[in-house]
C-alpha atoms as a PDB file:
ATOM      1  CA  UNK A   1      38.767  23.315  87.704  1.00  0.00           C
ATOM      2  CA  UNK A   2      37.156  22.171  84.661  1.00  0.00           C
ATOM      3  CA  UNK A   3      37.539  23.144  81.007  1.00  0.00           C
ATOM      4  CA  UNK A   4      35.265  23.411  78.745  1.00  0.00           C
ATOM      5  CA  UNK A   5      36.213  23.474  74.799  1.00  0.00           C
ATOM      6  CA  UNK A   6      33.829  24.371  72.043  1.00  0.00           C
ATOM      7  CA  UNK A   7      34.040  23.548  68.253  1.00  0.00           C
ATOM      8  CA  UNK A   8      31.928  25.311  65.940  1.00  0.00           C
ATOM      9  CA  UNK A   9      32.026  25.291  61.928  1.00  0.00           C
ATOM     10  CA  UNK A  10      30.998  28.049  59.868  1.00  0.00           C
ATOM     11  CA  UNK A  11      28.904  26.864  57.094  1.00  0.00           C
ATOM     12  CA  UNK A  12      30.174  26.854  53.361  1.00  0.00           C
ATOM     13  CA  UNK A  13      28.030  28.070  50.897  1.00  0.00           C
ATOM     14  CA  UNK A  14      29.035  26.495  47.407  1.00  0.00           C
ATOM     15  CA  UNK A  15      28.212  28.683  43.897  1.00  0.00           C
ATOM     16  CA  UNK A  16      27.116  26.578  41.163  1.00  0.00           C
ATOM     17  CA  UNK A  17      28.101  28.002  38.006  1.00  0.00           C
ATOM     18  CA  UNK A  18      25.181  28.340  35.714  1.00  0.00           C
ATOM     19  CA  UNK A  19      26.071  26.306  32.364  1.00  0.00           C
ATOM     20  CA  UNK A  20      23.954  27.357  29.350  1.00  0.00           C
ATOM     21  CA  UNK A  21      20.412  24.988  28.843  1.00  0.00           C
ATOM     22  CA  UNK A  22      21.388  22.749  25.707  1.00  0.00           C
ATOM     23  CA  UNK A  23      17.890  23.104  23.546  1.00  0.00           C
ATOM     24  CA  UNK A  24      17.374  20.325  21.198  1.00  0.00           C
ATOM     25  CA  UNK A  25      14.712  21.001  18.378  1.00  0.00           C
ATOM     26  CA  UNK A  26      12.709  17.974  17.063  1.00  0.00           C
ATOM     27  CA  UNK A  27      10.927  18.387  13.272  1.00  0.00           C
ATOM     28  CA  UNK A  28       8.605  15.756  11.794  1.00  0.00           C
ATOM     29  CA  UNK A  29       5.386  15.687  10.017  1.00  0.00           C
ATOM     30  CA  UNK A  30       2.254  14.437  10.930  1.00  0.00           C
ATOM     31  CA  UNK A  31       1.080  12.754   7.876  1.00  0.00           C
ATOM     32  CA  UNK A  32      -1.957  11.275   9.906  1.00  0.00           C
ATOM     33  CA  UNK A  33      -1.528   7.411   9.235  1.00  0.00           C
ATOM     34  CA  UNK A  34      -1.618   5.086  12.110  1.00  0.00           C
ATOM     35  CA  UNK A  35       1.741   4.510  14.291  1.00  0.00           C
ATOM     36  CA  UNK A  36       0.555   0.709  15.128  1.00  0.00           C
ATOM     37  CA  UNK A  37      -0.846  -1.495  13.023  1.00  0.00           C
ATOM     38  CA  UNK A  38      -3.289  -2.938  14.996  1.00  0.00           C
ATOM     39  CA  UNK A  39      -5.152   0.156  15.187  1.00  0.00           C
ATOM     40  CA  UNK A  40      -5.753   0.115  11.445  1.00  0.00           C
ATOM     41  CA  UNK A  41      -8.483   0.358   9.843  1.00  0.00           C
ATOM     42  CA  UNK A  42      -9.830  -1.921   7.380  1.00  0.00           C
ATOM     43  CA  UNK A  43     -13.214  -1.851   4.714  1.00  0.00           C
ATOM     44  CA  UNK A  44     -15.468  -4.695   4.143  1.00  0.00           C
ATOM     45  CA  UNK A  45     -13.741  -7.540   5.040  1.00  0.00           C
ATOM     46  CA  UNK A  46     -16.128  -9.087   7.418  1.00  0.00           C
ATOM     47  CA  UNK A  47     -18.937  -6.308   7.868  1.00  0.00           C
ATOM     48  CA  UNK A  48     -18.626  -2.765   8.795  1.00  0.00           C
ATOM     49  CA  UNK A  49     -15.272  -1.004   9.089  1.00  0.00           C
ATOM     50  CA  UNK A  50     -13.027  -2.496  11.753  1.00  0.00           C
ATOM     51  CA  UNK A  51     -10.040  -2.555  13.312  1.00  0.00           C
ATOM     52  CA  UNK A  52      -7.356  -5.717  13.443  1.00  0.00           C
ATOM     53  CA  UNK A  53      -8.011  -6.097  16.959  1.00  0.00           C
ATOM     54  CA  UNK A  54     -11.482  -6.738  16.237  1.00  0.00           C
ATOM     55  CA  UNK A  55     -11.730  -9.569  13.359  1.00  0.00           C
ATOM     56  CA  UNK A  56     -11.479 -12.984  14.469  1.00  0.00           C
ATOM     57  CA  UNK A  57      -8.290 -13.966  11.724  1.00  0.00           C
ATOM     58  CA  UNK A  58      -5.003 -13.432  10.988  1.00  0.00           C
ATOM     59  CA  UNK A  59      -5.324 -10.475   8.840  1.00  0.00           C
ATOM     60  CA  UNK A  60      -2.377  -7.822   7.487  1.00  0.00           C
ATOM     61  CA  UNK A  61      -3.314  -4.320   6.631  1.00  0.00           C
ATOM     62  CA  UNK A  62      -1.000  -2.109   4.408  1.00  0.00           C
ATOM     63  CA  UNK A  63      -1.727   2.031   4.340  1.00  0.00           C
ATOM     64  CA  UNK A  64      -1.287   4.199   1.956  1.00  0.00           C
ATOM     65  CA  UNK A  65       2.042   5.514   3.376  1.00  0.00           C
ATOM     66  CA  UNK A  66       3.422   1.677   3.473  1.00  0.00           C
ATOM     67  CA  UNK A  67       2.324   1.560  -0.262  1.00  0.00           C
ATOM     68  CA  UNK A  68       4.169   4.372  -1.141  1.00  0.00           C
ATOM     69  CA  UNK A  69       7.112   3.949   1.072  1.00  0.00           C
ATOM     70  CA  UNK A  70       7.338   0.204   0.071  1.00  0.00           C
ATOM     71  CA  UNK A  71       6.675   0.948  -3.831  1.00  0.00           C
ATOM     72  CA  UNK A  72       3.709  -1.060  -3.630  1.00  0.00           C
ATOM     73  CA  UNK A  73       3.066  -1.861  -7.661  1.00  0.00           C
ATOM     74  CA  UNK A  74       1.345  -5.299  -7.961  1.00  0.00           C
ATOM     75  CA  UNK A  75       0.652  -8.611  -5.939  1.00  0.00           C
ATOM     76  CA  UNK A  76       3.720  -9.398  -6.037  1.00  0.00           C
ATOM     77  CA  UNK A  77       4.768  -6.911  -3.265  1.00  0.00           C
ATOM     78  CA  UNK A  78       2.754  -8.205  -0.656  1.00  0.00           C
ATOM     79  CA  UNK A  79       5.074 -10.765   0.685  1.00  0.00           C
ATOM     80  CA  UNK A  80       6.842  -7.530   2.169  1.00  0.00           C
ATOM     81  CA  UNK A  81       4.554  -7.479   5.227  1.00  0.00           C
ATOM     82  CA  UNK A  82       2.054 -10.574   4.676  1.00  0.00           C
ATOM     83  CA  UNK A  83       3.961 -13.563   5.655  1.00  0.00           C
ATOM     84  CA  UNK A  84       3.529 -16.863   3.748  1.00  0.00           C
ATOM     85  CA  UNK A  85       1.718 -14.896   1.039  1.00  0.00           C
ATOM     86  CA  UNK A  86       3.321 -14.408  -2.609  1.00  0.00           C
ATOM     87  CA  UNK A  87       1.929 -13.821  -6.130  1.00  0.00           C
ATOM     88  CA  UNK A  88       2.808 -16.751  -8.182  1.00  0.00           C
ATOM     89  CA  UNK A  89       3.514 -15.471 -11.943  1.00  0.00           C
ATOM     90  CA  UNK A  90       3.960 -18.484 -14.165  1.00  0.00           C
ATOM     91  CA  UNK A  91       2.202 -16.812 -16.811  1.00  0.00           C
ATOM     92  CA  UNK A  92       4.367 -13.157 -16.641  1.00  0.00           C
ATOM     93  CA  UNK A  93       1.092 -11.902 -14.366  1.00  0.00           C
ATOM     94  CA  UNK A  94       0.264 -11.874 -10.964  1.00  0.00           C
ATOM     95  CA  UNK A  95      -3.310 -11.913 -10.727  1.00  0.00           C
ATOM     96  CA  UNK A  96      -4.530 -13.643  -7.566  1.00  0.00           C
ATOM     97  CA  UNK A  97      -2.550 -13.932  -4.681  1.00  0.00           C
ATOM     98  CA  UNK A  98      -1.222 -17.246  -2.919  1.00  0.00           C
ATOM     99  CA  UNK A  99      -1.563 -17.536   0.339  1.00  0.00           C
ATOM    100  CA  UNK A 100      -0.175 -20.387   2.877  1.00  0.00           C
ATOM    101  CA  UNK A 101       1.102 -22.283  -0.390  1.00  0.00           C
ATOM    102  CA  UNK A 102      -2.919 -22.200  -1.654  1.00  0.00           C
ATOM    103  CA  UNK A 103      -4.125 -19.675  -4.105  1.00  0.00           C
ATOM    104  CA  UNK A 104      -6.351 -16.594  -2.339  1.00  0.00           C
ATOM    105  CA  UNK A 105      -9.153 -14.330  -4.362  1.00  0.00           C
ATOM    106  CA  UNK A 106      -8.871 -10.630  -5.037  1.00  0.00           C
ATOM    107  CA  UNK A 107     -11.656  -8.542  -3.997  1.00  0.00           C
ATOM    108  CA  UNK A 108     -11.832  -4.771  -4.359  1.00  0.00           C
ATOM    109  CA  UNK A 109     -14.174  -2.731  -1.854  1.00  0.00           C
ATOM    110  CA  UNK A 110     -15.638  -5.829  -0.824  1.00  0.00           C
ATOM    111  CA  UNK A 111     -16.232  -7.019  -4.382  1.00  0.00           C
ATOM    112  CA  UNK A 112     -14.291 -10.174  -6.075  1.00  0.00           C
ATOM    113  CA  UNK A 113     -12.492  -8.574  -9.314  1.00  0.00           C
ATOM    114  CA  UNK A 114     -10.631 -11.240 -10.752  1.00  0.00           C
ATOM    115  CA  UNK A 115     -10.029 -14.569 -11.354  1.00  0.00           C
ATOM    116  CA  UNK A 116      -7.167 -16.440 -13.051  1.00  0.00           C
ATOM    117  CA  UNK A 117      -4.410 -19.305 -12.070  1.00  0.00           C
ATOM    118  CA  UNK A 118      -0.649 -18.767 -11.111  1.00  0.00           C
ATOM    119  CA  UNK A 119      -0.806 -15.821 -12.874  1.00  0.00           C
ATOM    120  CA  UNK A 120      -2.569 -16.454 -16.258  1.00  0.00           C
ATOM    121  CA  UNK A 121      -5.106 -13.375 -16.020  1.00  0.00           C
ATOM    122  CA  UNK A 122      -5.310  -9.690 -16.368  1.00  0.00           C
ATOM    123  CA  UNK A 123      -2.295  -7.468 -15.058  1.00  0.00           C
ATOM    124  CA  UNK A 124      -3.598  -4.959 -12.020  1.00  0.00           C
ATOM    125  CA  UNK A 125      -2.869  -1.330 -11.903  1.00  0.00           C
ATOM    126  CA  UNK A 126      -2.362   0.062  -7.903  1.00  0.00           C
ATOM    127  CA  UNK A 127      -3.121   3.585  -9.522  1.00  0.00           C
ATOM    128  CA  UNK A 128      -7.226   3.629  -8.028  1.00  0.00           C
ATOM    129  CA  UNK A 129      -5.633   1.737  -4.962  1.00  0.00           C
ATOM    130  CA  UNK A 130      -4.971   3.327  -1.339  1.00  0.00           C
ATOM    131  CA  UNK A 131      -4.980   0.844   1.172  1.00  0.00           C
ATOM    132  CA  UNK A 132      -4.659  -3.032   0.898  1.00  0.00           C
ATOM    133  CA  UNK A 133      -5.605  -6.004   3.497  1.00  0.00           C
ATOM    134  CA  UNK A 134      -4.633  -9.599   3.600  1.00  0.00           C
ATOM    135  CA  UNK A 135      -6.326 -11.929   4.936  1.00  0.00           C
ATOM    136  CA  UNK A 136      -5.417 -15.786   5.710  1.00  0.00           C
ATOM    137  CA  UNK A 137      -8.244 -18.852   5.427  1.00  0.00           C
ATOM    138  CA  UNK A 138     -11.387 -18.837   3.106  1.00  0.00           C
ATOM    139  CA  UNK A 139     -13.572 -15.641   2.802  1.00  0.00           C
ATOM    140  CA  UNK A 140     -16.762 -15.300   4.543  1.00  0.00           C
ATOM    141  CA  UNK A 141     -20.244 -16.012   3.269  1.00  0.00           C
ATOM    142  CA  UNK A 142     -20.917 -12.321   3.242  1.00  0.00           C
ATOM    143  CA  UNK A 143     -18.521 -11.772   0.402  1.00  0.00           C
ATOM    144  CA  UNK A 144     -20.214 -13.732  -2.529  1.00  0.00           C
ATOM    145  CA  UNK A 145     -19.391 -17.189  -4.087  1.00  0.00           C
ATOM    146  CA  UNK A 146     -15.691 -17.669  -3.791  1.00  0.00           C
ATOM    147  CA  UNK A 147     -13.689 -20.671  -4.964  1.00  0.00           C
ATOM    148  CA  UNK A 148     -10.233 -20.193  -3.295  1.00  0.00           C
ATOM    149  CA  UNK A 149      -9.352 -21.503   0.491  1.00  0.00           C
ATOM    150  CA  UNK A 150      -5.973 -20.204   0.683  1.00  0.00           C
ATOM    151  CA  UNK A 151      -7.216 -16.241   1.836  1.00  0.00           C
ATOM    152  CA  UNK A 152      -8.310 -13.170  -0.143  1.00  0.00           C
ATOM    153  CA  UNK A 153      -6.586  -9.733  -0.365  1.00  0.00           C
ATOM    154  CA  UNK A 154      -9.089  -7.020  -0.448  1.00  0.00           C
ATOM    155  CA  UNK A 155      -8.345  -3.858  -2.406  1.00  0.00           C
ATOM    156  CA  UNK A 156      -9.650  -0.185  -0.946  1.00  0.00           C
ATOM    157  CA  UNK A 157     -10.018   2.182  -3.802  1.00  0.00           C
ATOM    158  CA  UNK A 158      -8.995   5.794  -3.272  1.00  0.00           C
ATOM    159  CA  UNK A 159     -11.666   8.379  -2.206  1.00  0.00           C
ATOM    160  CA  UNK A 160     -11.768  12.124  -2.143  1.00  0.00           C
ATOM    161  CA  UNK A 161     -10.932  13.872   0.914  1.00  0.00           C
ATOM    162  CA  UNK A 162     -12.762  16.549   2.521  1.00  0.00           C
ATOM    163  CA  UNK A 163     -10.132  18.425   4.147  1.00  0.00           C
ATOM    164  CA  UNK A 164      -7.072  19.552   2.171  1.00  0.00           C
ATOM    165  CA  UNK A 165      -6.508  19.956  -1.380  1.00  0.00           C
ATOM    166  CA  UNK A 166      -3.092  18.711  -2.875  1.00  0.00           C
ATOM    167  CA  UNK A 167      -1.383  16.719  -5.601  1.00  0.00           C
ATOM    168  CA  UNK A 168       1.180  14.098  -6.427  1.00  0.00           C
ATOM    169  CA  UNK A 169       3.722  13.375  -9.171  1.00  0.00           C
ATOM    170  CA  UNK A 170       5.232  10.013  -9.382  1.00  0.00           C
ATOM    171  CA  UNK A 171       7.768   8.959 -11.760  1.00  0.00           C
ATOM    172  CA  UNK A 172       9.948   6.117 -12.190  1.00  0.00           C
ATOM    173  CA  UNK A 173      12.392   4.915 -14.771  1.00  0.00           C
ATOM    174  CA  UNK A 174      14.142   1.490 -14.817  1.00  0.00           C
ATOM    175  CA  UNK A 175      16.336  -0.481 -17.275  1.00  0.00           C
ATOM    176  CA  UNK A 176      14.776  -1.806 -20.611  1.00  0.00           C
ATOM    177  CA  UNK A 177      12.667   0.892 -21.106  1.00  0.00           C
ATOM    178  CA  UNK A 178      10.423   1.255 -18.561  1.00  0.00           C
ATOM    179  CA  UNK A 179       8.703   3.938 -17.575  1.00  0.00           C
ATOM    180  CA  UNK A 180       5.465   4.744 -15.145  1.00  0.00           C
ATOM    181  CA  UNK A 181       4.067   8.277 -14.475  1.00  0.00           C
ATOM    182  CA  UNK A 182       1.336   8.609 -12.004  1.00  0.00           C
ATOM    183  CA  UNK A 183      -0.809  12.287 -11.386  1.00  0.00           C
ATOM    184  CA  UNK A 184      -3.115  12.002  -8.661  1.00  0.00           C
ATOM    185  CA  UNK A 185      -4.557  15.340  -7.309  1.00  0.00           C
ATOM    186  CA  UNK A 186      -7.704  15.948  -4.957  1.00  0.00           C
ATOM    187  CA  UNK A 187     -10.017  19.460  -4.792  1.00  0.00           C
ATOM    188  CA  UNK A 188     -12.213  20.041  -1.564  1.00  0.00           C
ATOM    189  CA  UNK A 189     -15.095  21.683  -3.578  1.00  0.00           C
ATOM    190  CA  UNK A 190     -16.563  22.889  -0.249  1.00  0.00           C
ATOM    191  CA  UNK A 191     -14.874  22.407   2.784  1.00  0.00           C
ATOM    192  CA  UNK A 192     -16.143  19.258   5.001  1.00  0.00           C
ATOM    193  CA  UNK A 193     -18.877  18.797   2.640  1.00  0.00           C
ATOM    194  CA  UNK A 194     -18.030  17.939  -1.138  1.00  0.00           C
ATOM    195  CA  UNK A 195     -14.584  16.865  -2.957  1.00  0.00           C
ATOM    196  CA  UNK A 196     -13.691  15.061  -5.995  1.00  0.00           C
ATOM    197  CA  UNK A 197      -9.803  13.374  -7.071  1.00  0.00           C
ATOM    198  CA  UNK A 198      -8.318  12.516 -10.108  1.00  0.00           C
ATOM    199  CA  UNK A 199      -5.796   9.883  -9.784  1.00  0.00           C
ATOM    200  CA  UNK A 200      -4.185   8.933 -13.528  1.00  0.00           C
ATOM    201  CA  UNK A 201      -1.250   6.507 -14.435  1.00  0.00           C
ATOM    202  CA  UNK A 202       0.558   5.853 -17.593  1.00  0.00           C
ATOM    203  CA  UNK A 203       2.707   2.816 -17.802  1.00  0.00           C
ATOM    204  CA  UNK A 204       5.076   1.739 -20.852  1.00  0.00           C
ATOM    205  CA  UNK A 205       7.585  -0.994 -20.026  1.00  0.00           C
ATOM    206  CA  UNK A 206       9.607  -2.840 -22.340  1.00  0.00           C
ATOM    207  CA  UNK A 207      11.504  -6.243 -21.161  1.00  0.00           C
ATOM    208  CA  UNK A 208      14.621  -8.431 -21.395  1.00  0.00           C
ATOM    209  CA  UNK A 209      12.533 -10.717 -23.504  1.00  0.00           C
ATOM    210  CA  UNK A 210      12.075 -10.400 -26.887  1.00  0.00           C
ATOM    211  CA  UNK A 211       8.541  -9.262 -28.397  1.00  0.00           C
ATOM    212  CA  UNK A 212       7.196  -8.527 -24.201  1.00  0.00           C
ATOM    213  CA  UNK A 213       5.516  -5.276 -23.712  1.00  0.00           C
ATOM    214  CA  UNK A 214       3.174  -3.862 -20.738  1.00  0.00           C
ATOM    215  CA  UNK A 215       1.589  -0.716 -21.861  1.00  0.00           C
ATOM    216  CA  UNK A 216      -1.385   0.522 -19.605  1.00  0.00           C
ATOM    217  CA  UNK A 217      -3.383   3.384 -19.055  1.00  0.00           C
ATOM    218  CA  UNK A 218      -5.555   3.846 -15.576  1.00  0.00           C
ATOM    219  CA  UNK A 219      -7.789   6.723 -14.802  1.00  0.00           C
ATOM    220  CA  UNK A 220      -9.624   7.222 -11.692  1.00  0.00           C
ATOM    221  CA  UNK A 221     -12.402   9.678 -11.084  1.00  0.00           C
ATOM    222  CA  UNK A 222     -13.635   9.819  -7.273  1.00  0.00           C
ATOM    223  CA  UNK A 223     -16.374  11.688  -5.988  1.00  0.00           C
ATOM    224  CA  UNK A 224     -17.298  12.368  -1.672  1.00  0.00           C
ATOM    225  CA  UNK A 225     -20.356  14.003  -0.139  1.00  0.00           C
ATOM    226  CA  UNK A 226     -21.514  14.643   2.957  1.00  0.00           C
ATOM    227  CA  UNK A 227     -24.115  16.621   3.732  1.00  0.00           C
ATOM    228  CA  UNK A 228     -24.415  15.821   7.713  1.00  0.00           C
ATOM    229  CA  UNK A 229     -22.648  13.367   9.996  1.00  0.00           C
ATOM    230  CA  UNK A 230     -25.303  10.875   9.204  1.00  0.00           C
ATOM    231  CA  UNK A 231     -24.918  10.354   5.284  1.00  0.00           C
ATOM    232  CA  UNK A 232     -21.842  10.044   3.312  1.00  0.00           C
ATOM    233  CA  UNK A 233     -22.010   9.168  -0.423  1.00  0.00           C
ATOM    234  CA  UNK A 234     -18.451   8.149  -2.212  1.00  0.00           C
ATOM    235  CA  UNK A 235     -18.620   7.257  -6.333  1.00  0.00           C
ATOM    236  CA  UNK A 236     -16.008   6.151  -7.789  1.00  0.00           C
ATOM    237  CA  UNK A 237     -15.079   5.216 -11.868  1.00  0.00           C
ATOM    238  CA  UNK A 238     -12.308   3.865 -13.086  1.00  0.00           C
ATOM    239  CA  UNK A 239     -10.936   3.150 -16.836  1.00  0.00           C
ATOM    240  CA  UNK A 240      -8.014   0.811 -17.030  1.00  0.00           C
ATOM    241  CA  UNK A 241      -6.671  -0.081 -20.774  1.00  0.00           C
ATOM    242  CA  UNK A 242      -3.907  -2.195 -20.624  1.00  0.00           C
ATOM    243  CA  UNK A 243      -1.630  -3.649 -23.823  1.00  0.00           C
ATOM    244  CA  UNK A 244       0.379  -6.234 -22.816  1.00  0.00           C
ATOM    245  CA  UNK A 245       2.221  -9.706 -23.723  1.00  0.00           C
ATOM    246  CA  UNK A 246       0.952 -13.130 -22.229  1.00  0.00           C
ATOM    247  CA  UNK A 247       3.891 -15.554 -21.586  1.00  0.00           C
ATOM    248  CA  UNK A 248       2.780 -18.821 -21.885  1.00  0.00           C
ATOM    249  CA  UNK A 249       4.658 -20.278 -19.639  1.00  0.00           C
ATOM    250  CA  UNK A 250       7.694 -20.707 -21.537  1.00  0.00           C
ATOM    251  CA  UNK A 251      11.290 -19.174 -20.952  1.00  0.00           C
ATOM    252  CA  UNK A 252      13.101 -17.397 -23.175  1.00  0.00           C
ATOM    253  CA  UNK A 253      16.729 -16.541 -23.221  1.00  0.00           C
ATOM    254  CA  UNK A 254      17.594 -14.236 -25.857  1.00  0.00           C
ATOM    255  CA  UNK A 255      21.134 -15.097 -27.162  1.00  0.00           C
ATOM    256  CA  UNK A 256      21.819 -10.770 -26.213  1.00  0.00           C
ATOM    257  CA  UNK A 257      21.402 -12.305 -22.315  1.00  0.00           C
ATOM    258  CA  UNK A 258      23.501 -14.878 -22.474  1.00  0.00           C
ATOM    259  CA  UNK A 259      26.160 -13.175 -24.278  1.00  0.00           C
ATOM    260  CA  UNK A 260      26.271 -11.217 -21.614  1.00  0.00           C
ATOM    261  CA  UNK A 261      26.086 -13.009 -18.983  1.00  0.00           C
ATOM    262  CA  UNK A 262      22.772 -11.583 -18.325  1.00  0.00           C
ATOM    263  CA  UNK A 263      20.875 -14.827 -18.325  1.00  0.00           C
ATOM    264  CA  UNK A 264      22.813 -18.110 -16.300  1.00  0.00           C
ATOM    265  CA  UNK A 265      22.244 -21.405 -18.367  1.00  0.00           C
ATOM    266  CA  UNK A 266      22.512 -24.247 -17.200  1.00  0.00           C
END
């Protein structure tokens, strides 16, 4: 006789527990500039407007959030994201940029502003300034008779938006009494059509030096219409007065500094 055995299982049914959804809450701002650098934009450096990727040369541009982030006030500040580029200041002013150990030219909206030699010229103010590219080896044809090989830096002055109205107050205190205030505040007189900002800076710095002063005032007016897609007008006028010391050159240790030990001889 045969036996037959059967085994059977009764299936388990296993209960999760439900645990409570952790919900994680991410705030930012979109302040609209551009995440990679490549992508930005850049004004009359060989033509029309046009990206990185698109000009044939090592070029670096710096937005106006990296300006203001960085504390972008003079030439000297560029070496912060343009390598082998530096503003020499021999004469207590940085006033055309060196680039790859060979002094560049300054151009502003496509324009050559300055001229000068390891730093015997003018002082700048960044106050009418939103957006700055380097550039290494000699400037093209299409930007005028030039003299330097070494690169150019090309200044893009500020223009009124069309969008959004808002302002700015800047201020900054260091030792040695200086101070710089900067205002800058822009109006959309009619939405997507006309707007007009105000950007004004007051600078009075004293130094370590005896008988060295910077004082400077810088007032931008900037004016932006655009009647259809097709035609966009932007005016701009700026006043700069500046006050300020040359020094020749020359160091000089107060006897305050080395007293001190605020000044190293030797």
């Amino acid at each position: 006789m045969k036996k037959w055995w059967w085994l059977g299982f009764l299936p388990l049914t296993a209960v999760a527990q439900e645990k409570p959804m952790e919900v994680i809450e991410v705030i930012g701002r979109d302040d609209g500039s551009v995440v990679l650098p490549s992508e930005e934009t850049t004004e009359g450096l060989f033509g029309l407007a046009e990206s990185l990727q698109e000009i044939p040369r090592a070029a670096t541009a710096i937005s106006e959030s990296l300006m203001e982030e960085a504390a972008i006030n003079d030439l000297h500040d560029i070496a912060r994201f343009a390598p082998n580029s530096f503003a020499a200041a021999g004469f207590g002013n940085p006033s055309l940029p060196t680039i790859r150990g060979q002094l560049g030219e300054l151009f502003e909206a496509g324009m050559r502003r300055q001229a000068g030699n390891n730093g015997l010229g003018i002082p700048m103010s960044f106050n009418a300034i939103e957006g700055i590219a380097v550039v290494k080896g000699a400037p093209p044809v299409m930007l005028g008779t030039t003299q330097r090989v070494g690169g150019f830096v090309n200044l893009q002055p500020k223009n009124a938006r069309l969008t959004e109205s808002d302002s700015t107050l800047k201020a900054q205190l260091g030792e040695w009494e200086q101070y710089r205030l900067q205002l800058d505040h822009n109006w959309v007189l009619k939405e997507g059509e006309q707007g007009l900002r105000v950007s004004a800076e007051y600078v009075d710095e004293d130094s370590f030096y005896d008988f060295h002063q910077h004082r400077s005032n810088d007032l931008l007016l900037a004016y932006k219409f655009a009647p259809n897609d097709d035609t966009l007008l932007d005016i701009s006028l700026e006043y700069y007065d500046v006050d300020w010391t040359d020094n020749a050159g020359i160091n000089r240790p107060t006897q305050n500094l080395i007293d001190h030990n605020l000044y190293i001889t030797g």
